[in-house]
PDB file of N, CA and C in Angstrom:
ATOM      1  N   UNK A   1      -0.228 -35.019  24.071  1.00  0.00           N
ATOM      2  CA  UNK A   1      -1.280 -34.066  24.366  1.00  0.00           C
ATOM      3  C   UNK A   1      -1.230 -32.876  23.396  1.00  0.00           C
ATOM      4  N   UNK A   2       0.132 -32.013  23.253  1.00  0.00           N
ATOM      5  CA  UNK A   2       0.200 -31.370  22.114  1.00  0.00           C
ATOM      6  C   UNK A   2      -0.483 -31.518  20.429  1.00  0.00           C
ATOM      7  N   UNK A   3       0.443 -32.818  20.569  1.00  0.00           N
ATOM      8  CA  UNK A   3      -0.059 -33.604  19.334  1.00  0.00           C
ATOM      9  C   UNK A   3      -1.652 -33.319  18.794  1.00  0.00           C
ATOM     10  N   UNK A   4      -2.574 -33.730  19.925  1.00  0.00           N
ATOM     11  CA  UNK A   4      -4.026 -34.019  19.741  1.00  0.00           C
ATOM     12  C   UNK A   4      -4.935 -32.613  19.700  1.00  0.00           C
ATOM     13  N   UNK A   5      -4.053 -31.440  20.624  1.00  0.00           N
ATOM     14  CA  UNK A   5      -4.777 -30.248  20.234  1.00  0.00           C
ATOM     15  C   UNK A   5      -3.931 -29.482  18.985  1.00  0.00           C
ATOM     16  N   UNK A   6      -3.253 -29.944  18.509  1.00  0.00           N
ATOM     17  CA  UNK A   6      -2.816 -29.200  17.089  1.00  0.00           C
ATOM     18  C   UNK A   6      -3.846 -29.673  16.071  1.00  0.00           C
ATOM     19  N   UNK A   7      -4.207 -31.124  16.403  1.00  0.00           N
ATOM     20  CA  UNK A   7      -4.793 -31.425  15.482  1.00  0.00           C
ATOM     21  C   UNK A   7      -6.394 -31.025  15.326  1.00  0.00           C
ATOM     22  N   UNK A   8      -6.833 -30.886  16.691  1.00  0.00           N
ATOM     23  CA  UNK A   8      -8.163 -30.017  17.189  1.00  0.00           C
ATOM     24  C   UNK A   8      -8.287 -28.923  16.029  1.00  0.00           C
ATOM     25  N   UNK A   9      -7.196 -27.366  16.867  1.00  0.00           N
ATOM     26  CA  UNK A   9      -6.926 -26.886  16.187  1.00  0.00           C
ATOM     27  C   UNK A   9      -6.929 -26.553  14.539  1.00  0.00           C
ATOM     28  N   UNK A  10      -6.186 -27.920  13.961  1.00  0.00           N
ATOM     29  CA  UNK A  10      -6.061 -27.677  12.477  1.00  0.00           C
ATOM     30  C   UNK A  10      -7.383 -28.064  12.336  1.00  0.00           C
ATOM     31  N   UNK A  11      -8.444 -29.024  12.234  1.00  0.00           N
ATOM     32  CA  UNK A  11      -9.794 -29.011  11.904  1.00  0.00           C
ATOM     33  C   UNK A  11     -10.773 -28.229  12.489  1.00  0.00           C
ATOM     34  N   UNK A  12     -10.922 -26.897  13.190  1.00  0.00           N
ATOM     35  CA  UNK A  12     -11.367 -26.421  14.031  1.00  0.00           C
ATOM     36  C   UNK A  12     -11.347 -24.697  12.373  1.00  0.00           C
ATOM     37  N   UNK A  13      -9.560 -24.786  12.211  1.00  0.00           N
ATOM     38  CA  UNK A  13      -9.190 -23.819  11.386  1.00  0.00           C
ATOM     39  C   UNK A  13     -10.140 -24.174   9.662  1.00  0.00           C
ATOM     40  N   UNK A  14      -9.708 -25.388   9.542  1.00  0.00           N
ATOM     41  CA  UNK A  14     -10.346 -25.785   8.197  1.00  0.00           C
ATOM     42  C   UNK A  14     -11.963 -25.825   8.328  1.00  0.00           C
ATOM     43  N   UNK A  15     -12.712 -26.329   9.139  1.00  0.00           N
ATOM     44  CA  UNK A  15     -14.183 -25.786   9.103  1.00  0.00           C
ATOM     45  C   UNK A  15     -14.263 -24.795   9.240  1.00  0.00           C
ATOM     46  N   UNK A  16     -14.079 -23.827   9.928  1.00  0.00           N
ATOM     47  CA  UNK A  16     -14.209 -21.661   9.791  1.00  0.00           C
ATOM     48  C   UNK A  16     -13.492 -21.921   8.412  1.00  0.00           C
ATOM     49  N   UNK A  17     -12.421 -21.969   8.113  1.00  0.00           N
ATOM     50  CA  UNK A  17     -12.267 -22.159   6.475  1.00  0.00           C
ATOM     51  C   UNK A  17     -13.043 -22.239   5.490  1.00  0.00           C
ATOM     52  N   UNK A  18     -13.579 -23.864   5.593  1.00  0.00           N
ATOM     53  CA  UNK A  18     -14.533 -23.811   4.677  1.00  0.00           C
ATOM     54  C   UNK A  18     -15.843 -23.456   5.021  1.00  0.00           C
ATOM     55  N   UNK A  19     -16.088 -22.887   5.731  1.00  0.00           N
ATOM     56  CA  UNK A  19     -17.371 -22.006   6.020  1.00  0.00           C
ATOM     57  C   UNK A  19     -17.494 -20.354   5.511  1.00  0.00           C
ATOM     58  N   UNK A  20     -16.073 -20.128   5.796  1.00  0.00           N
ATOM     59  CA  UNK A  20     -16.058 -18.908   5.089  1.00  0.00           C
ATOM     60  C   UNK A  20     -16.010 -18.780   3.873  1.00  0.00           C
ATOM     61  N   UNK A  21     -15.346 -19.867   2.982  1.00  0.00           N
ATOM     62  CA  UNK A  21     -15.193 -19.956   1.241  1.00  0.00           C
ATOM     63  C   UNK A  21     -16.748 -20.624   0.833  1.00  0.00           C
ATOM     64  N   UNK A  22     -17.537 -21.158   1.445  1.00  0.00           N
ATOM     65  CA  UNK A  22     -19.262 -21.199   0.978  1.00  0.00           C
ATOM     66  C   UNK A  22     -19.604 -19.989   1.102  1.00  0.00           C
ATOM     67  N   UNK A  23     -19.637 -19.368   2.086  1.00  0.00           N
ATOM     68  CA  UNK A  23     -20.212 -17.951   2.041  1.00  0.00           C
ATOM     69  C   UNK A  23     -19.362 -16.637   0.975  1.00  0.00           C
ATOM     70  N   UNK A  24     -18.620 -16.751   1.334  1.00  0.00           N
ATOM     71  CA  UNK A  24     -18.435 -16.110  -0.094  1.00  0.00           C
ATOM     72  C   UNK A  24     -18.615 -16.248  -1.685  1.00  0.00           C
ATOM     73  N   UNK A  25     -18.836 -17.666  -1.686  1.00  0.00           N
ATOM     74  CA  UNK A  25     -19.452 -18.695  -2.964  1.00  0.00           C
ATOM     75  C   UNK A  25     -20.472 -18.244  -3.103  1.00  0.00           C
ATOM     76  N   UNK A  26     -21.246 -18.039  -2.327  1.00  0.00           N
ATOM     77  CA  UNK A  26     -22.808 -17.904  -2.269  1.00  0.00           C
ATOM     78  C   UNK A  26     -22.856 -16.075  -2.112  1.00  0.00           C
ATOM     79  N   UNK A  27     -22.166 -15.263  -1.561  1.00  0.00           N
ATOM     80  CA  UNK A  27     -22.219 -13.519  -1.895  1.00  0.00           C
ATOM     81  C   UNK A  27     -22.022 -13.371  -3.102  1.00  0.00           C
ATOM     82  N   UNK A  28     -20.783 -14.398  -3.848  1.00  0.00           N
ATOM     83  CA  UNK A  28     -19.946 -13.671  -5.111  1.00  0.00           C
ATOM     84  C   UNK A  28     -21.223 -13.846  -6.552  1.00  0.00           C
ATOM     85  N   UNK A  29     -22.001 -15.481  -6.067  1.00  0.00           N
ATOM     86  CA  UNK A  29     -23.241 -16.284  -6.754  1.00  0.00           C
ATOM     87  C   UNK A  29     -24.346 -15.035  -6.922  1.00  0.00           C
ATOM     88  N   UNK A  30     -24.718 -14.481  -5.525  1.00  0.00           N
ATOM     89  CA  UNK A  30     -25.836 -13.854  -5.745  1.00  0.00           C
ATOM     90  C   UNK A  30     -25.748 -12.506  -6.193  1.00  0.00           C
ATOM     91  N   UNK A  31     -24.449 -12.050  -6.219  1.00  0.00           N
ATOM     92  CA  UNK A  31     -24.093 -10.553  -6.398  1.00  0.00           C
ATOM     93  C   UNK A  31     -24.000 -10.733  -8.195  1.00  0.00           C
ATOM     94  N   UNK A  32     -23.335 -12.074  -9.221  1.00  0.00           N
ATOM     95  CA  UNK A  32     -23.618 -12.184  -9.652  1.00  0.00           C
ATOM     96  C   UNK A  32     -24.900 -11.916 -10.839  1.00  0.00           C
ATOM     97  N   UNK A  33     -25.632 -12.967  -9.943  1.00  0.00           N
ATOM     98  CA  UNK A  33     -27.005 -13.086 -10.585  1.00  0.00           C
ATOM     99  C   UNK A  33     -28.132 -11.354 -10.646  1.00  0.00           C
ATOM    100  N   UNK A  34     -27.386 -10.984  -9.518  1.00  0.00           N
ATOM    101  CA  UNK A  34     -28.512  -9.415  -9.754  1.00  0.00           C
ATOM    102  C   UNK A  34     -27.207  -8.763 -10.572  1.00  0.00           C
ATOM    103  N   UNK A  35     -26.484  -8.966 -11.384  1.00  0.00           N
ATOM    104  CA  UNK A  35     -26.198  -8.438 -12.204  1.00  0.00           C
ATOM    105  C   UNK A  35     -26.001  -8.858 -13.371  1.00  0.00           C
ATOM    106  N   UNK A  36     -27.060 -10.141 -13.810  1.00  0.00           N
ATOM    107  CA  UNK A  36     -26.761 -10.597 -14.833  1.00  0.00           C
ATOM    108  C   UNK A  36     -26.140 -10.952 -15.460  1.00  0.00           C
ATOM    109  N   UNK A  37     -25.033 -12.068 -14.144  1.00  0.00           N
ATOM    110  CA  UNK A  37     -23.856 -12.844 -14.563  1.00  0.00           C
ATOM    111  C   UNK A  37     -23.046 -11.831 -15.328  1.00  0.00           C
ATOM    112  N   UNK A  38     -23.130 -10.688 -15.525  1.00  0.00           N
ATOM    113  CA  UNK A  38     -21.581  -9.698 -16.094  1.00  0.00           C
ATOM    114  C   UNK A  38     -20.900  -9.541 -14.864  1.00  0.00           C
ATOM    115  N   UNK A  39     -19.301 -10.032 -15.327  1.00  0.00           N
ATOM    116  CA  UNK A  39     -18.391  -9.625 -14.461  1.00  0.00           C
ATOM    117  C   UNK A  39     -18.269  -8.260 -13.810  1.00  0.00           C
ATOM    118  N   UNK A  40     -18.016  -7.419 -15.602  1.00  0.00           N
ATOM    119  CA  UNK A  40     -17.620  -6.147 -15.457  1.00  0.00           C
ATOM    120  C   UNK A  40     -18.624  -5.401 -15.056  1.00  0.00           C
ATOM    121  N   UNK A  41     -19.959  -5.619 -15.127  1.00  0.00           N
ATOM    122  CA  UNK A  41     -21.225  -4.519 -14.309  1.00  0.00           C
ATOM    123  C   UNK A  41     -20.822  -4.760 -12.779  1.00  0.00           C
ATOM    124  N   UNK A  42     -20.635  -6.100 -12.134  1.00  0.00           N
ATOM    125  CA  UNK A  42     -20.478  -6.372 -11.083  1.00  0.00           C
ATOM    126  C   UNK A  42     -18.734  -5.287 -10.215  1.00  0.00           C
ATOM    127  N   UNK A  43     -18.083  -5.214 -11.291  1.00  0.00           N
ATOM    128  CA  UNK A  43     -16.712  -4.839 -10.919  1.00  0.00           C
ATOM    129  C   UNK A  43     -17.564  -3.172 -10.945  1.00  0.00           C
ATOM    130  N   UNK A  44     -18.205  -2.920 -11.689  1.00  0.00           N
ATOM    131  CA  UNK A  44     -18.156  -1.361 -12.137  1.00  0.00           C
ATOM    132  C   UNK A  44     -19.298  -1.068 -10.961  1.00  0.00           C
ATOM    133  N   UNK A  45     -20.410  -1.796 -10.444  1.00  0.00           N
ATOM    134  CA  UNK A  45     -20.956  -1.464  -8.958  1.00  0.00           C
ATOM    135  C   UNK A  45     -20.182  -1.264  -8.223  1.00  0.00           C
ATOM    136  N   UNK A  46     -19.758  -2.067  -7.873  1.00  0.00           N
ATOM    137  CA  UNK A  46     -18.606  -2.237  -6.499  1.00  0.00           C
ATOM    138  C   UNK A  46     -17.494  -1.237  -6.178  1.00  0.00           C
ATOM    139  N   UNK A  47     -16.845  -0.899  -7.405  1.00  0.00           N
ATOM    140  CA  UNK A  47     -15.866   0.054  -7.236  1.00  0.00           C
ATOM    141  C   UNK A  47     -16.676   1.530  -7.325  1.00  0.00           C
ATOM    142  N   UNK A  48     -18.264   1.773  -8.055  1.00  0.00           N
ATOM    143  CA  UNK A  48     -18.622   3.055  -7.490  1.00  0.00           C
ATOM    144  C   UNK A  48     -19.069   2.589  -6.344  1.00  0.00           C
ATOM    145  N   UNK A  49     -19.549   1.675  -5.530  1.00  0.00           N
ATOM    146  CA  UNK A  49     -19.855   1.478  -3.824  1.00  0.00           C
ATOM    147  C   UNK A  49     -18.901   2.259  -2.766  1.00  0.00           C
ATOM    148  N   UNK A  50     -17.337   1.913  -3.316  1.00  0.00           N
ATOM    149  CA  UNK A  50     -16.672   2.307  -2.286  1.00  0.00           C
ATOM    150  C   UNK A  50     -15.704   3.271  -2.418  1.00  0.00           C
ATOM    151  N   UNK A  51     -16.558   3.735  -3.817  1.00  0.00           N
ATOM    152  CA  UNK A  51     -15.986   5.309  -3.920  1.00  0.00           C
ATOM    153  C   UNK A  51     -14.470   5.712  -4.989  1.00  0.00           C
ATOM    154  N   UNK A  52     -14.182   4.135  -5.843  1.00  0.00           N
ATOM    155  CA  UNK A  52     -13.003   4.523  -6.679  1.00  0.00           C
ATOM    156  C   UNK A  52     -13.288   4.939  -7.697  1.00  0.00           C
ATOM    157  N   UNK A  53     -14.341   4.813  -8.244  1.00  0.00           N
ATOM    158  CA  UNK A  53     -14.891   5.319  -9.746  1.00  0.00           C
ATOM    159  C   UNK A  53     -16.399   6.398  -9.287  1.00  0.00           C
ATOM    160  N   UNK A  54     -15.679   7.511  -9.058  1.00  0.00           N
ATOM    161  CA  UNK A  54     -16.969   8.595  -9.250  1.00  0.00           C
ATOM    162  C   UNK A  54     -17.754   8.685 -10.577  1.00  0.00           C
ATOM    163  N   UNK A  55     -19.072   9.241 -10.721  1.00  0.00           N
ATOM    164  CA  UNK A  55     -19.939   9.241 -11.444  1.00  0.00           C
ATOM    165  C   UNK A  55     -19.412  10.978 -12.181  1.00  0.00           C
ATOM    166  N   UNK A  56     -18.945  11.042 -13.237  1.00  0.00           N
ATOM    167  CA  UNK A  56     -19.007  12.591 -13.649  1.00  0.00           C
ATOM    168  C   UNK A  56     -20.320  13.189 -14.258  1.00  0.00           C
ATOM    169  N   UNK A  57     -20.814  14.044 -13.674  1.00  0.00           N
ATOM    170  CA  UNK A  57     -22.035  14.742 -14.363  1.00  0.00           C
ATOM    171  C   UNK A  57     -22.002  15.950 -15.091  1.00  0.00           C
ATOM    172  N   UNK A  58     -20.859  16.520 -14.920  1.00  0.00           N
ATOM    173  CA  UNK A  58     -20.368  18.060 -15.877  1.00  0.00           C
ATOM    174  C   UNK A  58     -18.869  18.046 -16.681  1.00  0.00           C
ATOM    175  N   UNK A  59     -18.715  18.806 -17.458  1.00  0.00           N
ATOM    176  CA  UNK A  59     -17.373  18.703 -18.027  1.00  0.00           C
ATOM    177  C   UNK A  59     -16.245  19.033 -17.381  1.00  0.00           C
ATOM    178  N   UNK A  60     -16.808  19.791 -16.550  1.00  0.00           N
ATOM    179  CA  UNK A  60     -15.403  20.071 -15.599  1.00  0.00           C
ATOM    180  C   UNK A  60     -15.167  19.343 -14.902  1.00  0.00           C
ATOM    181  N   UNK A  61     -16.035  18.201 -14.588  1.00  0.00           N
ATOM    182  CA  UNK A  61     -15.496  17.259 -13.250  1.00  0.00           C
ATOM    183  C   UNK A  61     -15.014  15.975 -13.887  1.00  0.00           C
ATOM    184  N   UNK A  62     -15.588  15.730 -15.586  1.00  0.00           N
ATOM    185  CA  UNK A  62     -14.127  15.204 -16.640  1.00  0.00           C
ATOM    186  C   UNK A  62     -13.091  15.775 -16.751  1.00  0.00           C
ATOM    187  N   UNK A  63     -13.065  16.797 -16.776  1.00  0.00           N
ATOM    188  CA  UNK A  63     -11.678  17.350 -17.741  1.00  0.00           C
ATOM    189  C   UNK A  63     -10.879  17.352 -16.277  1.00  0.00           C
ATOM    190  N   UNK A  64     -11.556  17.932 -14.944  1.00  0.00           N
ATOM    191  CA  UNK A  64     -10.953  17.892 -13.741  1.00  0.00           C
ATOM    192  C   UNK A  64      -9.810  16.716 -13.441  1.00  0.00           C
ATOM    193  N   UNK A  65     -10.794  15.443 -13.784  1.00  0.00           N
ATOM    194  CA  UNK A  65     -10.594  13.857 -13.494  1.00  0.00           C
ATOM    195  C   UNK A  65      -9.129  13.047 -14.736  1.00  0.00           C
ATOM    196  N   UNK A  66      -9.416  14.024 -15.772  1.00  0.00           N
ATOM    197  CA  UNK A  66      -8.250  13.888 -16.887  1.00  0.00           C
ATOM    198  C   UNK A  66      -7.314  14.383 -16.509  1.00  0.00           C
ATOM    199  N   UNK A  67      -7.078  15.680 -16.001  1.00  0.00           N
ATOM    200  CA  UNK A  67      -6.260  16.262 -15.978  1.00  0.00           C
ATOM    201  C   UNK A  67      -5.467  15.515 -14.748  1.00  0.00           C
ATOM    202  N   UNK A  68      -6.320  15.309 -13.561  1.00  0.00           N
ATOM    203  CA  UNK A  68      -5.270  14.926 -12.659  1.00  0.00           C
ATOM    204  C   UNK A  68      -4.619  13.453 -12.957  1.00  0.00           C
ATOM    205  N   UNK A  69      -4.927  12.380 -13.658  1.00  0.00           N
ATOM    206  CA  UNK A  69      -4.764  11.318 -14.492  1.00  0.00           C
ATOM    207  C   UNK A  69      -3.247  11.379 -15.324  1.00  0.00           C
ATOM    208  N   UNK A  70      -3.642  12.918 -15.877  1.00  0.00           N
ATOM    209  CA  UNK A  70      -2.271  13.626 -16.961  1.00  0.00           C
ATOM    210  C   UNK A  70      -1.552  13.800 -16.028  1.00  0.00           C
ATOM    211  N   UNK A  71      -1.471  14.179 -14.846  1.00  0.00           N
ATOM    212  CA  UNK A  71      -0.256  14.914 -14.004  1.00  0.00           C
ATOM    213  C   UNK A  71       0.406  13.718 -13.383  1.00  0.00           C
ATOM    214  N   UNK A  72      -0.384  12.561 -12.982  1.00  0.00           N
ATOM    215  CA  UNK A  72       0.145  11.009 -12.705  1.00  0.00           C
ATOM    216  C   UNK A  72       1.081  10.882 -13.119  1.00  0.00           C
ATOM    217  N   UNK A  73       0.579  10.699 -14.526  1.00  0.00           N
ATOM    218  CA  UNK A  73       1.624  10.267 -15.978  1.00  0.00           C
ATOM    219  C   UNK A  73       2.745  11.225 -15.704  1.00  0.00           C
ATOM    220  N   UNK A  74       2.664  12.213 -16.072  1.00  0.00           N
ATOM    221  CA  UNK A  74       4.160  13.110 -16.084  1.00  0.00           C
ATOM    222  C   UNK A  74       4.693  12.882 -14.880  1.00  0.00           C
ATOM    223  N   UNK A  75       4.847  12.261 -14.055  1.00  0.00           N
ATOM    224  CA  UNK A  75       5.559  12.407 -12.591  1.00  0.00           C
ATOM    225  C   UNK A  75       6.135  11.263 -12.772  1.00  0.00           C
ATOM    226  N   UNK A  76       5.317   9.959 -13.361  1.00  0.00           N
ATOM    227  CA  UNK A  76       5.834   9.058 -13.525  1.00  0.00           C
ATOM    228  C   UNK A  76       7.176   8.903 -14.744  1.00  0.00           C
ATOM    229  N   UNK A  77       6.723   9.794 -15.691  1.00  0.00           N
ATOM    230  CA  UNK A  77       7.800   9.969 -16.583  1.00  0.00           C
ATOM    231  C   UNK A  77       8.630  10.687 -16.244  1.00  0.00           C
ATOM    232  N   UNK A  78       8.806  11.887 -15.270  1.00  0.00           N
ATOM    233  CA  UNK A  78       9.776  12.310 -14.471  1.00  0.00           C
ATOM    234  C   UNK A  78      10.832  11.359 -13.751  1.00  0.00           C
ATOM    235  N   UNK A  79       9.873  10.722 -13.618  1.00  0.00           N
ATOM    236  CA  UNK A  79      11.056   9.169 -12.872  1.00  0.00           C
ATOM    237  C   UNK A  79      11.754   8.912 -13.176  1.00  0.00           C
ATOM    238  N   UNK A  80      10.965   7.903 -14.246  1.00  0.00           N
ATOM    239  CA  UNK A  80      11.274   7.207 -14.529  1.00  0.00           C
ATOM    240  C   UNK A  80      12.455   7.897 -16.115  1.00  0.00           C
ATOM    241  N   UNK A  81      12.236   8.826 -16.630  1.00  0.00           N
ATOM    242  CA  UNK A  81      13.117   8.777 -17.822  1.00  0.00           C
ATOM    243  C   UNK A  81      14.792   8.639 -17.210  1.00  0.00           C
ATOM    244  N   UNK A  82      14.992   9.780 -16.099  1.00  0.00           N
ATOM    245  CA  UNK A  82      16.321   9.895 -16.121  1.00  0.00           C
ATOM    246  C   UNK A  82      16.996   7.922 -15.595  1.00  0.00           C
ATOM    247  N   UNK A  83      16.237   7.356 -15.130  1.00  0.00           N
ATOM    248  CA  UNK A  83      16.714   5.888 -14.694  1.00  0.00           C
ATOM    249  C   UNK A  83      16.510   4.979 -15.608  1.00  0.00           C
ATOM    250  N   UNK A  84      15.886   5.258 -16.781  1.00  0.00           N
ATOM    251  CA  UNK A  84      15.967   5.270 -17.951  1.00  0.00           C
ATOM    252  C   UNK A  84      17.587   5.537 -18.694  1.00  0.00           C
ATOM    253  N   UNK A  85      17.425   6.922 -18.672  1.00  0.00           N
ATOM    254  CA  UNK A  85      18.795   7.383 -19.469  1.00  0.00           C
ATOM    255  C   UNK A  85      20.181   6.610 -18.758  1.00  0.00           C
ATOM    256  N   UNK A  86      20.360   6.814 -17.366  1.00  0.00           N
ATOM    257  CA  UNK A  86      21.479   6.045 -16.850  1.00  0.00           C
ATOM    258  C   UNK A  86      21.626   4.764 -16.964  1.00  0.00           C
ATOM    259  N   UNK A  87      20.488   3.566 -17.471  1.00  0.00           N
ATOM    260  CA  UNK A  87      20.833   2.678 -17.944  1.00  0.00           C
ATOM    261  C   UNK A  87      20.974   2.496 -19.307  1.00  0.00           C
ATOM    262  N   UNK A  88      20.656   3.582 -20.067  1.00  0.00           N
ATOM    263  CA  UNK A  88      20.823   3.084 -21.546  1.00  0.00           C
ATOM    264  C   UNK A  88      22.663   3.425 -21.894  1.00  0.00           C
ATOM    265  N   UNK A  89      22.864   4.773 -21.338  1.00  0.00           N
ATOM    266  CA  UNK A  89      23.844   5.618 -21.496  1.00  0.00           C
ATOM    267  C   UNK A  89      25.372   4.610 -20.655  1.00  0.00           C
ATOM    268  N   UNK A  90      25.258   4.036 -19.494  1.00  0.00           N
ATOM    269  CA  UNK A  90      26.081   3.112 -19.035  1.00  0.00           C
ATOM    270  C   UNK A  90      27.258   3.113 -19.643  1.00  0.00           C
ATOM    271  N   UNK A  91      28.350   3.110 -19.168  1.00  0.00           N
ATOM    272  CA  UNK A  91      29.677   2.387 -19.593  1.00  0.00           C
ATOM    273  C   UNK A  91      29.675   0.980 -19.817  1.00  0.00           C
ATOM    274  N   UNK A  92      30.177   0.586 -21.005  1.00  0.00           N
ATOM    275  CA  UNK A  92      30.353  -1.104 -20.805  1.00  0.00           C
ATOM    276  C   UNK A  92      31.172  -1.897 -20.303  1.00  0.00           C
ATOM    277  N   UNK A  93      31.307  -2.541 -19.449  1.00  0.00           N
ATOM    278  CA  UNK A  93      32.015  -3.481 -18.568  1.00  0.00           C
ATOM    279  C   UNK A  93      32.955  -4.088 -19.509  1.00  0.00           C
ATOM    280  N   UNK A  94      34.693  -3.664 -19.521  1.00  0.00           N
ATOM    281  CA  UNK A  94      35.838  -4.496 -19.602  1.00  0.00           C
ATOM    282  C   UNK A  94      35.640  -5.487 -19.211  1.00  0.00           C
ATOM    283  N   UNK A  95      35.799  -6.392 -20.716  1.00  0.00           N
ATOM    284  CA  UNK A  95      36.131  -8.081 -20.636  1.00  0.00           C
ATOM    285  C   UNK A  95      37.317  -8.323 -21.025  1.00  0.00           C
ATOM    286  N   UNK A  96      37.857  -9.111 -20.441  1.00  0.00           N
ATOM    287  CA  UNK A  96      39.207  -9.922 -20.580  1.00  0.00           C
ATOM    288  C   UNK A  96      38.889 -11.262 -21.630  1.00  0.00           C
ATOM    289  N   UNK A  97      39.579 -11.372 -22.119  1.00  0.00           N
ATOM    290  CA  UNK A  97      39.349 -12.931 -23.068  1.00  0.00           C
ATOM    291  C   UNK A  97      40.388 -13.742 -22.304  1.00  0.00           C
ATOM    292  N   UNK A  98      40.317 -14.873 -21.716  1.00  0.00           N
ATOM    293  CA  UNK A  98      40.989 -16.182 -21.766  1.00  0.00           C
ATOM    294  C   UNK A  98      41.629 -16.962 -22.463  1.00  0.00           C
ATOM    295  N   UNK A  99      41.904 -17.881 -22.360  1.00  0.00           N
ATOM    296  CA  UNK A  99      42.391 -18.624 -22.947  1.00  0.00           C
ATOM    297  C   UNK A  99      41.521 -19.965 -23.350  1.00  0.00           C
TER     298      UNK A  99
END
């Protein structure tokens, strides 16, 4: 009895499966086509849709958008240099030779 509803189950999972991978076939198709088969117009809608790539209209809200970009970077190089230096700087591990 187990047996027969696992197997329910597993074809129950694979049709919502493949029902959901047509429909997204067919969003990714038509989102596509109103953009004239370009990937990157399609990537560059989408990410201003949900707000990761703002539109700058003045210089200050570039230089704003650079600057905080620049301060990324240095934090990251804050990090990362000194874990940097402690692995370059390291003691080298005593080897014994054998025989």
């Amino acid at each position: 009895m187990a047996d027969k509803t696992s197997k329910t189950a597993s074809r129950v999972i694979l049709v919502v499966g493949s029902m959901m991978c047509l429909w997204v076939a067919a969003a990714l198709t038509g989102a596509l086509y109103q953009a004239n088969w370009s990937v990157s117009t399609l990537a560059s809608q989408y990410m201003t849709a949900i707000g990761m790539i703002k539109p700058l209209h003045t210089l200050v809200d570039y230089y704003t958008h650079i600057k905080g970009i620049e301060y990324l970077i240095c934090v990251s190089f804050f990090v990362a240099f000194p874990v940097f230096f402690k692995y370059v700087n390291k003691a080298p591990d005593k080897v014994t030779a054998g025989k």
